[in-house]
Protein backbone atom coordinates (compact mmCIF):
# COMPACT_ATOMS: atom_id res chain seq x y z
CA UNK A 1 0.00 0.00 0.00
CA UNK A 2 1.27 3.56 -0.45
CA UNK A 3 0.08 6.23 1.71
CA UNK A 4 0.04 9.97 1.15
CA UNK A 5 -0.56 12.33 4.24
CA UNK A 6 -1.28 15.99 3.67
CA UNK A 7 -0.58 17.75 6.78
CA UNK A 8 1.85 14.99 7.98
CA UNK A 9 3.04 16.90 11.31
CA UNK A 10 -0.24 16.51 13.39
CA UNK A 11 0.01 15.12 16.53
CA UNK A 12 -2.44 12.23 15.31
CA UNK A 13 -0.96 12.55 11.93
CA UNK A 14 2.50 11.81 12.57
CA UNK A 15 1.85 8.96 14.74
CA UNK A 16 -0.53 7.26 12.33
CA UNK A 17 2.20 7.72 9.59
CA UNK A 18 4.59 5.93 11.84
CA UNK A 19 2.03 3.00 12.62
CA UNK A 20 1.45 2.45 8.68
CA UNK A 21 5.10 2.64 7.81
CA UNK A 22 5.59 -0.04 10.71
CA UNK A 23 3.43 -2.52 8.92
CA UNK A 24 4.84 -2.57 5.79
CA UNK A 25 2.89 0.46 3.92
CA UNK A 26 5.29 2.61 1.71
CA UNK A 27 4.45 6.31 3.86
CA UNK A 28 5.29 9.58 2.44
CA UNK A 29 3.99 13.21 3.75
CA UNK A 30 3.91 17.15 3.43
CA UNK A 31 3.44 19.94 5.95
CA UNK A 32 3.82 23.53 5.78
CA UNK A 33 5.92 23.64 9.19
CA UNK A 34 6.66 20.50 11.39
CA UNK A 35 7.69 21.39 15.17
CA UNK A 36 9.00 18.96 17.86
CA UNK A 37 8.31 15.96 18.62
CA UNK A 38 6.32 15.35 15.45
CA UNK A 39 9.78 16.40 13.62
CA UNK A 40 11.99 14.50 14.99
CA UNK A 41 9.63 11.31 15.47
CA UNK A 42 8.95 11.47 11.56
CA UNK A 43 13.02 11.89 10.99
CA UNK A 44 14.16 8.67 13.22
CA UNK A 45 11.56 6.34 10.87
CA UNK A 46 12.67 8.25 7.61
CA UNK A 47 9.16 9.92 6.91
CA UNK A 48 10.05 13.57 7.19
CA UNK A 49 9.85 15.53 4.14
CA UNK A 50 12.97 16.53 2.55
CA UNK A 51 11.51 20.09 1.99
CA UNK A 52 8.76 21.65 3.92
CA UNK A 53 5.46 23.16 1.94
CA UNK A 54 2.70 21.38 -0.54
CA UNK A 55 4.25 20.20 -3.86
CA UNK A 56 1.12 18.77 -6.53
CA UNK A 57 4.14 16.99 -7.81
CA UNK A 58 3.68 14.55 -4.73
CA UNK A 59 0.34 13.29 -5.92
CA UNK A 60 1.13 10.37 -8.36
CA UNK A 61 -1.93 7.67 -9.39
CA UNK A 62 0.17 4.89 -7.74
CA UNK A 63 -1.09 6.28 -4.70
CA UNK A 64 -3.52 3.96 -2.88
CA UNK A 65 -5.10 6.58 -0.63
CA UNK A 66 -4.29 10.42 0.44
CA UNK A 67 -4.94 11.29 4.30
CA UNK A 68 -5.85 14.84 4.71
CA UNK A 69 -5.32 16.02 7.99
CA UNK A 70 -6.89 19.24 9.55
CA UNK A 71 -4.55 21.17 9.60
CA UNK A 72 -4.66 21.44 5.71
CA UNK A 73 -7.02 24.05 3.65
CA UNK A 74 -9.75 22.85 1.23
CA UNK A 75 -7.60 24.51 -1.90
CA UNK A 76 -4.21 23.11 -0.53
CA UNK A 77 -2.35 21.82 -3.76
CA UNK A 78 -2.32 18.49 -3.09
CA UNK A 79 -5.62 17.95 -1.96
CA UNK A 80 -6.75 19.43 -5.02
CA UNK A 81 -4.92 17.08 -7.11
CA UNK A 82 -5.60 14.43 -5.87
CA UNK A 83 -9.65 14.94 -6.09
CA UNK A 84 -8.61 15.73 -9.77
CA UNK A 85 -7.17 12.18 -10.37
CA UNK A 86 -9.75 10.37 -8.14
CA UNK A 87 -7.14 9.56 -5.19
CA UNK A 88 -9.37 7.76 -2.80
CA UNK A 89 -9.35 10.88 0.39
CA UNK A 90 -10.02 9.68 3.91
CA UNK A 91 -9.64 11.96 6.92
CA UNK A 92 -7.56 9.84 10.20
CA UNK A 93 -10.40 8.67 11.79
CA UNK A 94 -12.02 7.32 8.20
CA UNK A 95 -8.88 5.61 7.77
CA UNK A 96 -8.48 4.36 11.67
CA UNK A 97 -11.97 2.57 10.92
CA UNK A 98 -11.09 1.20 7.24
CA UNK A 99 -7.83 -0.31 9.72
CA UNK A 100 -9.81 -1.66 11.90
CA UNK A 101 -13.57 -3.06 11.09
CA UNK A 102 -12.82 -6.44 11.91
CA UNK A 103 -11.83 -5.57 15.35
CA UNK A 104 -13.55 -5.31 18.74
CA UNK A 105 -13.26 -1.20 18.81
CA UNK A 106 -13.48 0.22 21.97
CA UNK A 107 -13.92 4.41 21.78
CA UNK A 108 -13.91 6.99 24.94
CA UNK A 109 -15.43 10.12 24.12
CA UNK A 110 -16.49 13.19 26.49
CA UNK A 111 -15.49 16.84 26.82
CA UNK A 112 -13.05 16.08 29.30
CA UNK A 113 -11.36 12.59 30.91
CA UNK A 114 -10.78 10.98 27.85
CA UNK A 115 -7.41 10.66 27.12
CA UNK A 116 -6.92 9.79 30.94
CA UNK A 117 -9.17 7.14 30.56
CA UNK A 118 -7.75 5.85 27.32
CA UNK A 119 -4.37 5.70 28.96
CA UNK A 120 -5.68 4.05 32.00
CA UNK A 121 -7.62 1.19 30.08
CA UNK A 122 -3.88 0.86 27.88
CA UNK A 123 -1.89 0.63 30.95
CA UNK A 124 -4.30 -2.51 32.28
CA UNK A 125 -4.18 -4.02 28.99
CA UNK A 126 -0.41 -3.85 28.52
CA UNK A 127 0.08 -4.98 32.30
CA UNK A 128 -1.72 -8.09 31.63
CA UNK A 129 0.28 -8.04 28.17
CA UNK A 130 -2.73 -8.26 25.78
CA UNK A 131 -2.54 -7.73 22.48
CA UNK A 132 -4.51 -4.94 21.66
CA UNK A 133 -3.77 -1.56 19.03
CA UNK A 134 -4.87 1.66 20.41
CA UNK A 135 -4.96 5.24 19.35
CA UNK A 136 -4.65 8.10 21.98
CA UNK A 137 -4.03 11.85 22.09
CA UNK A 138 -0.86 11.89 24.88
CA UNK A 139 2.21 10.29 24.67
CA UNK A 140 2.53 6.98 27.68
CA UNK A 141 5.37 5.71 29.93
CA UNK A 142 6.15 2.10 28.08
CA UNK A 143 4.38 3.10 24.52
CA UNK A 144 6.39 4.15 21.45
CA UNK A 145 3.95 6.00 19.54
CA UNK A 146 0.18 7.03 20.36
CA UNK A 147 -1.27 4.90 17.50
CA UNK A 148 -0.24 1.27 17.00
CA UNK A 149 -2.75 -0.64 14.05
CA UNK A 150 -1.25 -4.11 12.98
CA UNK A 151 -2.80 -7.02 11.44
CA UNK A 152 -3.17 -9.48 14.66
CA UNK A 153 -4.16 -7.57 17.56
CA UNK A 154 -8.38 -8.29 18.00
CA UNK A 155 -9.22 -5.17 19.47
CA UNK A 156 -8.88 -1.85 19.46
CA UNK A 157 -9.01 1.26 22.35
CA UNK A 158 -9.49 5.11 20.41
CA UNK A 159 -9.63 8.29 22.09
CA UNK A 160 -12.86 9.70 20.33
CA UNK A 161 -12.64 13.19 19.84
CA UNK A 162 -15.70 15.30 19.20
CA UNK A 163 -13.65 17.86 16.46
CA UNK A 164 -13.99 17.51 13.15
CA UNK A 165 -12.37 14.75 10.66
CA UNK A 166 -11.19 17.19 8.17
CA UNK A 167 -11.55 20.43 6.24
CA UNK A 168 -13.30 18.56 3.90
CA UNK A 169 -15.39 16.19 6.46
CA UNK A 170 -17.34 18.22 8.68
CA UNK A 171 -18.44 15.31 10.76
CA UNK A 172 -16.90 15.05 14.48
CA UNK A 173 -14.00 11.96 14.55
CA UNK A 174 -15.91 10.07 16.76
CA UNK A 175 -18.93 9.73 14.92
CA UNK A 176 -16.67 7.60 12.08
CA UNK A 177 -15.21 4.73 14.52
CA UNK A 178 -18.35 2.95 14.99
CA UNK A 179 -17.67 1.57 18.48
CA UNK A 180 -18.70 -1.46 19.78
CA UNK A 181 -18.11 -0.62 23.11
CA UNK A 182 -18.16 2.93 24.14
CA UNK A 183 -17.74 5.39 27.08
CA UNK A 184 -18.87 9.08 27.64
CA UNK A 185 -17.22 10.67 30.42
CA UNK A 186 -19.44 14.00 30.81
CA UNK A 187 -20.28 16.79 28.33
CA UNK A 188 -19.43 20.54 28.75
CA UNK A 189 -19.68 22.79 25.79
CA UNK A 190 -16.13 23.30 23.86
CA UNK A 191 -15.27 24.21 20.43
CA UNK A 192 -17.40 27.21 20.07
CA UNK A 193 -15.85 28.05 16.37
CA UNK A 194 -17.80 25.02 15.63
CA UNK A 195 -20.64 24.06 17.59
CA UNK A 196 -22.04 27.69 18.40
CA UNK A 197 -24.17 26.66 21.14
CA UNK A 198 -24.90 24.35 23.64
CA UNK A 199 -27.47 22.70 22.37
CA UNK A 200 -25.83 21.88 19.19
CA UNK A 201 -22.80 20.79 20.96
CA UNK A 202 -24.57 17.97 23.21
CA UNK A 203 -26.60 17.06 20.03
CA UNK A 204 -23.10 15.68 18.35
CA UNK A 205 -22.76 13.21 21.82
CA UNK A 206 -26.67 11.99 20.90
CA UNK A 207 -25.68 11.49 17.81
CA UNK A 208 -22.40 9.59 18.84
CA UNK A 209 -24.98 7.00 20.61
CA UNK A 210 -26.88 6.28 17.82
CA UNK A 211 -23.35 5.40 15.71
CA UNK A 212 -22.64 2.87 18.82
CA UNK A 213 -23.20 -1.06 17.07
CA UNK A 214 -26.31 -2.88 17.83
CA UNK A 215 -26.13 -4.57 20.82
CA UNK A 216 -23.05 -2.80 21.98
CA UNK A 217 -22.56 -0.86 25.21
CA UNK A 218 -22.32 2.54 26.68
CA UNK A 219 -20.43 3.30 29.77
CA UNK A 220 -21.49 6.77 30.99
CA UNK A 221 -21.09 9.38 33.97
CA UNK A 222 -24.65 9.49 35.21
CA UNK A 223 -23.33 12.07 37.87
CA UNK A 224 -23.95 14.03 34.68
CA UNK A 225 -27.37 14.83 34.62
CA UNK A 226 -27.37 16.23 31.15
CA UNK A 227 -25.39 13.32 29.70
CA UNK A 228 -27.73 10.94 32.00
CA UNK A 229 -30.84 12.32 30.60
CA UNK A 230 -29.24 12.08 26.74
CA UNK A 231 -28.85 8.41 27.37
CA UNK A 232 -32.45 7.92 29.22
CA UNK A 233 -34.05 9.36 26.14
CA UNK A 234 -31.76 7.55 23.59
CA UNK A 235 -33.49 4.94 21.99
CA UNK A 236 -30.48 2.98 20.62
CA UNK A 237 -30.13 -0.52 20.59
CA UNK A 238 -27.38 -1.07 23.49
CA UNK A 239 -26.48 -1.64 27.04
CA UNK A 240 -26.37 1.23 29.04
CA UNK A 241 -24.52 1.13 32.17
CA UNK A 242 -23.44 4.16 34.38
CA UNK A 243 -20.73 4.87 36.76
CA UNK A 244 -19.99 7.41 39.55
CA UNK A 245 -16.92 8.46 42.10
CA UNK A 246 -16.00 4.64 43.22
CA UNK A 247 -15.35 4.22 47.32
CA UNK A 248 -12.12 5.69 48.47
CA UNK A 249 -10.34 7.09 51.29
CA UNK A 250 -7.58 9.82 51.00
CA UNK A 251 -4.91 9.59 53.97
CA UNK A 252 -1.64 11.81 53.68
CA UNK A 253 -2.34 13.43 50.36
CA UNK A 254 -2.49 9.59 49.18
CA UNK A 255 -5.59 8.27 47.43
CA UNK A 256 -6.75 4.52 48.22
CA UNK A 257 -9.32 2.33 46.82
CA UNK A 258 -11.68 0.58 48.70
CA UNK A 259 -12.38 -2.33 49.62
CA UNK A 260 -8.68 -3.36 49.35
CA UNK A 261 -7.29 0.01 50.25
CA UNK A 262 -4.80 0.05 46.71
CA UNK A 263 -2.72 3.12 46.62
CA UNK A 264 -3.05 5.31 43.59
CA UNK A 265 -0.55 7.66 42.15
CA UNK A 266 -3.33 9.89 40.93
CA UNK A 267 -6.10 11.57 42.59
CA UNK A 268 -9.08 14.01 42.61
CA UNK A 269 -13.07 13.21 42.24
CA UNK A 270 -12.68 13.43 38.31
CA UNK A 271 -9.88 10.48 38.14
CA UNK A 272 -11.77 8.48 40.52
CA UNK A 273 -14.26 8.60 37.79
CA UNK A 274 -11.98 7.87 35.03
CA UNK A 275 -10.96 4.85 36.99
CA UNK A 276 -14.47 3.58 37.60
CA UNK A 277 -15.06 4.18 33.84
CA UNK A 278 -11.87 2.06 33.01
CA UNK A 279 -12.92 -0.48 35.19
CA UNK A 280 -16.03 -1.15 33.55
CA UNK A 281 -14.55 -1.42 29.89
CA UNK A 282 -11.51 -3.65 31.57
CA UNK A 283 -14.29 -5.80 32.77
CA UNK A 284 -15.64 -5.82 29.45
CA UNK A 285 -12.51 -6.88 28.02
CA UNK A 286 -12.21 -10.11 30.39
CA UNK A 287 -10.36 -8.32 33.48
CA UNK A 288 -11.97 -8.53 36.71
CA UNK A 289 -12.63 -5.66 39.10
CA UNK A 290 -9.24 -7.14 41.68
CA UNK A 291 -7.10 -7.74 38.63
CA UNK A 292 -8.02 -3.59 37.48
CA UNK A 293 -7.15 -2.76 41.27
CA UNK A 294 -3.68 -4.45 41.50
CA UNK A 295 -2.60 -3.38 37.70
CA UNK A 296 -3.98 0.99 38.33
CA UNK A 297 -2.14 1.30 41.59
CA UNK A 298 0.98 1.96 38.64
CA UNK A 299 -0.56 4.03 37.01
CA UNK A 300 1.18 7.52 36.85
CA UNK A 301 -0.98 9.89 34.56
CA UNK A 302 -0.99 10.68 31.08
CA UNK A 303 2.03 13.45 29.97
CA UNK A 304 0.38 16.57 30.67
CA UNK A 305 -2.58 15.44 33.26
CA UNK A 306 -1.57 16.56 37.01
CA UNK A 307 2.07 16.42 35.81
CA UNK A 308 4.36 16.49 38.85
CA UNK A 309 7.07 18.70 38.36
CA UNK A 310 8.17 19.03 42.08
CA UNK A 311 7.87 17.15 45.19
CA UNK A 312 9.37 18.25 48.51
CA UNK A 313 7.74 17.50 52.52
CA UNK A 314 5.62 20.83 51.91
CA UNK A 315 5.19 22.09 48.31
CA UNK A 316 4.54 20.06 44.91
CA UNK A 317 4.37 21.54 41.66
CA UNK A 318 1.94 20.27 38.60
CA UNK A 319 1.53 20.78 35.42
CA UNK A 320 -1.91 20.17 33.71
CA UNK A 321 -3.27 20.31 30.28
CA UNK A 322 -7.01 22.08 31.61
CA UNK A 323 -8.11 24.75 29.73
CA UNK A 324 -11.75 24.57 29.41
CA UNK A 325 -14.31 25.28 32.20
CA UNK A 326 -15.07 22.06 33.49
CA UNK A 327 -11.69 20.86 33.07
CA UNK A 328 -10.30 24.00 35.07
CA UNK A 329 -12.42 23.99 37.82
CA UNK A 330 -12.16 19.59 38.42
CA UNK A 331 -8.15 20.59 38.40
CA UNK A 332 -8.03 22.91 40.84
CA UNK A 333 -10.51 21.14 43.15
CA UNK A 334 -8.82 18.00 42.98
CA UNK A 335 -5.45 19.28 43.79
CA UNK A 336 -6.92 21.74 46.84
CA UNK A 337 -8.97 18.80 48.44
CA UNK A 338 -6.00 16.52 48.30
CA UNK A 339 -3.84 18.85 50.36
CA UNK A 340 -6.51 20.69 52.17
CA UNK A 341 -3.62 22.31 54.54
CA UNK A 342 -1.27 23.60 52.15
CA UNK A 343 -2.50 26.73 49.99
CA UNK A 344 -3.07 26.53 46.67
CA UNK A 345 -1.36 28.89 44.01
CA UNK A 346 -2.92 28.19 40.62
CA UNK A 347 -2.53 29.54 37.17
CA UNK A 348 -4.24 29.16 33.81
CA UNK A 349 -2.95 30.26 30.76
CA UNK A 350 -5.85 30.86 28.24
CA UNK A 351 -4.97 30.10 24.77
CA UNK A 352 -7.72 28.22 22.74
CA UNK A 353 -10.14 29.98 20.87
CA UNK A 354 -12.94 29.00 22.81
CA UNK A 355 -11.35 30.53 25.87
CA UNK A 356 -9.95 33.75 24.44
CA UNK A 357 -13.87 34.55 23.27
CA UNK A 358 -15.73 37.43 24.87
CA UNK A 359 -18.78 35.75 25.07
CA UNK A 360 -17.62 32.19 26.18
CA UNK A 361 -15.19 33.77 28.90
CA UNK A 362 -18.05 33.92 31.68
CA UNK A 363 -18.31 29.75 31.49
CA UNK A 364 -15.24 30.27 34.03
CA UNK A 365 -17.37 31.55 36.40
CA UNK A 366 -16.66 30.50 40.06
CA UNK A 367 -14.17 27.60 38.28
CA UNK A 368 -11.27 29.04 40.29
CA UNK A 369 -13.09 29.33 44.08
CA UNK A 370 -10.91 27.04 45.89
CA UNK A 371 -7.63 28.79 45.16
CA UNK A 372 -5.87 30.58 47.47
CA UNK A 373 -4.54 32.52 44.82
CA UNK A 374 -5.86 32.75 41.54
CA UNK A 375 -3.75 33.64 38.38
CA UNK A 376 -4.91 33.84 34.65
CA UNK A 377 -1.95 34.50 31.97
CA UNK A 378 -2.76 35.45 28.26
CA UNK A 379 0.14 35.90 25.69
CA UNK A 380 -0.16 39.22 24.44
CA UNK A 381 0.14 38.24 20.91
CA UNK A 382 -1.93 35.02 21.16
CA UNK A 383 -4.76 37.56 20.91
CA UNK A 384 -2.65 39.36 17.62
CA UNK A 385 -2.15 35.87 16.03
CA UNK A 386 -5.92 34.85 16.22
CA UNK A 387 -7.12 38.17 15.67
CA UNK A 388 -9.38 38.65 18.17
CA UNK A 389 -9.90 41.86 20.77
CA UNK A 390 -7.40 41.68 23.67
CA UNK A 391 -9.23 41.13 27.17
CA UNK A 392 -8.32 43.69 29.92
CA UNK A 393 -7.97 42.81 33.62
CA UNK A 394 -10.89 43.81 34.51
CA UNK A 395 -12.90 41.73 32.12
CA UNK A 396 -11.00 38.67 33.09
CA UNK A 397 -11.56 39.26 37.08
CA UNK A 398 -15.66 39.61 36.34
CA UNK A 399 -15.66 36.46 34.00
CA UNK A 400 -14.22 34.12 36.69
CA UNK A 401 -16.30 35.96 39.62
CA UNK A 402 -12.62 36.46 41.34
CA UNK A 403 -11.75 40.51 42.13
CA UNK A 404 -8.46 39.32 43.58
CA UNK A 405 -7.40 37.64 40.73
CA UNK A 406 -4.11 37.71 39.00
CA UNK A 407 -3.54 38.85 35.55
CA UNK A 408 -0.47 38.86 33.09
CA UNK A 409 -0.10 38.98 29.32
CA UNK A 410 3.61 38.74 29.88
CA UNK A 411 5.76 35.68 30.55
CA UNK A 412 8.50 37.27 31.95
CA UNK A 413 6.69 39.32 34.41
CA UNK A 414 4.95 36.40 35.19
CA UNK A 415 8.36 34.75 36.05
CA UNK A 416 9.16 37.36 38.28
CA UNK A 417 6.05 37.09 40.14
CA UNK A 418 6.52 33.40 40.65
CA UNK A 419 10.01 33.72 42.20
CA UNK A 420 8.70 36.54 44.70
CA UNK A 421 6.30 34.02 46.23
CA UNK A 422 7.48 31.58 49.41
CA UNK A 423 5.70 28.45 48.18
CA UNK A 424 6.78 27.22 52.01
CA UNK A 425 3.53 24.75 52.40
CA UNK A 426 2.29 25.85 49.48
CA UNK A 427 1.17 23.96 45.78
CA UNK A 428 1.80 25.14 42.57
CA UNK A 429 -0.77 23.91 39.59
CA UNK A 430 0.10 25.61 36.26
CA UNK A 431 -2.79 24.83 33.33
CA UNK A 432 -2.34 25.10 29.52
CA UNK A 433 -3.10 23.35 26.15
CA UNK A 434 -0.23 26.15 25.11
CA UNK A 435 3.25 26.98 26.39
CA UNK A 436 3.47 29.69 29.10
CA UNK A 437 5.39 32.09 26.42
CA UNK A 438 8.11 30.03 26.07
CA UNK A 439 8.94 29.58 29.86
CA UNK A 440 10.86 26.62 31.40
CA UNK A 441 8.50 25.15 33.74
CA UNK A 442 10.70 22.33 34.77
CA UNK A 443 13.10 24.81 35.78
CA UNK A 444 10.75 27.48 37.14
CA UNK A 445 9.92 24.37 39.60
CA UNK A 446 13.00 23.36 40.62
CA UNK A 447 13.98 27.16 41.25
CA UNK A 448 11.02 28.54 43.37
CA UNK A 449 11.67 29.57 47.14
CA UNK A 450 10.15 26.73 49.07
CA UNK A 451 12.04 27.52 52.24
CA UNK A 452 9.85 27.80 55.87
């Protein structure tokens, strides 16, 4: 088979490129601009492209498929080409399925929790060493890449993300996977440049429902009562079996199952959920509820998800991917509640489009109340770059409900202000889907004052 990506640099992309080109498929790609780790990932199997930018040339009728990624435009070169000569298109998730339609396929959707999940249900699997391909949006301790498809394995576990397949495939990924078993961890309205309101937004997760197979299942937070009453009134033919916060005891800033009392290495109400949701589809998958206990006490996170960056007797520092309302507020909860006698210094860097809209930017209402101190940074030319009207302080501190709260649209004063603070009994939780301007946060960490 030979494979054509347009847009090969995506995080899913790249990784899908890699997993072809690992089972024999002749891979080559294009992409504008390629940045780290996609660039060097693509380099060590021989996929990156000797020049960067889109080249019609590249489009030859030996080609058994093109896969257009998102991050391409609808009159992009290549694409157009390759509609010319009748170059069978598929967005990743069209192609992920076409992999995989004679597999057990196991998809985790939700506005929030789902790569968490993902990882948790991989890290069971591999612990019992099953054979099983996945496809998941962070990269895990003990897995090369974040897609594996191969010929043998009889199942497999996707992230299913609500965006869209492609500029040319307006339909969100996960509708495309057709699960046969299938979670939804909660629903809170993202993606406003797409689904402009609520309404339509939870409409794409009924929809997701009806793609489930017949007789299939659903695994779903019924703590959410919008996502509970979706399911109620869904009239698929499935199983539909819901989940809650499982029994636990915290002791020491330490997190323990019950009945067994199994230490976990993460905590807060929202992974408790995530591992109740895992241990349903593990269950599924022919591993008991004592086998999931003994193999999630090792489980450390997914890269990005409460992130420890620092641990002394009296201060730790995380790093989180939350940006979005719920996401936000479960963060900063989870780490307060754990550590109830240590304050709680936390800062969120808005940087989607969704977050940096006027008229989105009050769903952060309230999502920073158990703070001690509360902190919201904004690159100053985030706002030039997406063209959009800068916020001012005071429209940020009325948004989140918060008059004390912190605000910087520069990294380096933000550094400052971060080195002036004694962090003596005292957590740090920093929260982006972007890059703090540039800064070093492993070496912010390791630098603060943390002395009594």
């Amino acid at each position: 088979m030979r494979i054509h990506f347009i847009a090969i640099g995506g995080s899913a992309m790249h990784n899908l490129a890699i997993a072809l080109h690992k089972k024999g498929y002749q891979v080559t790609g294009s992409d504008d601009a390629i940045f780290e780790p996609s660039r060097s990932r693509l380099d060590r199997y021989g996929l990156l492209p000797a020049e960067m930018g889109w080249d019609e040339a590249r489009i030859s009728s030996d080609l058994d498929a093109v896969i257009l990624g998102m991050h391409a435009l609808t009159d992009n070169p290549e694409l157009l080409k390759a509609q010319e000569k009748g170059i069978k298109i598929y967005s990743y998730p069209e192609y992920i399925y076409e992999q995989t339609k004679d597999k057990l396929r196991v998809v985790i959707g939700g506005s929030h929790g789902k790569t968490t999940i993902t990882s948790m249900i991989l890290h069971v699997l591999n612990y019992y060493k099953k054979d099983f391909d996945y496809l998941v949006g962070a990269q895990l301790a003990g897995f090369d890449t974040m897609v594996k498809i191969t010929n043998e394995a009889p199942l497999i576990v996707i992230e299913g993300d609500e965006y869209l397949a492609s500029p040319i495939d307006r339909r969100p990924k996960f509708h495309l996977y057709k699960a046969n078993l299938a979670v939804i961890s909660g629903i809170a309205w993202d993606h406003i440049n797409v689904f402009k309101t609520y309404a339509d937004y939870t409409y794409q997760f009924k929809l997701f429902i009806d793609t489930i197979v017949p007789g299939g299942k659903l695994v779903y937070c019924s703590a959410d009562k919008d996502l509970e009453k979706i399911v109620k009134e869904s009239k698929a033919d499935i199983q539909k079996i819901g989940y809650e916060i499982p029994d636990h005891v915290v002791k020491d800033g330490v997190s323990y199952l019950l009945p067994d009392e199994t230490p976990l290495k993460v905590f807060g109400d929202h992974n408790l959920m995530n591992i109740n949701a895992a241990k349903l589809i593990c269950a599924e998958l022919g591993i008991d509820h004592k086998q999931f206990d003994i193999a999630i006490g090792s489980f450390t996170g997914a890269a990005k998800r409460l992130e420890l960056l620092r641990e002394s007797d009296e201060t730790n520092v995380y790093k989180d991917f939350a940006h979005s309302p719920s996401k936000l507020k479960a963060t900063v909860d989870a780490v307060k509640a754990q550590f109830p006698d240590r304050k709680l210094v936390a800062c969120i860097e808005l940087h989607t489009f969704s977050s940096l809209n006027k008229d989105f930017l009050v769903q952060y209402a309230d999502t920073m109340a158990t703070a001690d101190t509360a902190i919201v940074y904004i690159d100053e030319k985030t706002f030039q770059h997406k063209r959009l009207e800068p916020f001012s302080k005071d429209d940020v501190q009325i948004a989140f409900k918060r008059a004390d709260l912190l605000f910087f649209d520069n990294s380096e004063e933000l550094k400052e202000y971060f080195y002036r603070v004694n962090f003596y009994r005292t957590n740090l939780l920093l929260m982006s889907s972007g890059n703090f301007g540039g800064v070093d946060l492993v070496n912010l960490a390791r630098e603060l004052n943390t002395v009594g």
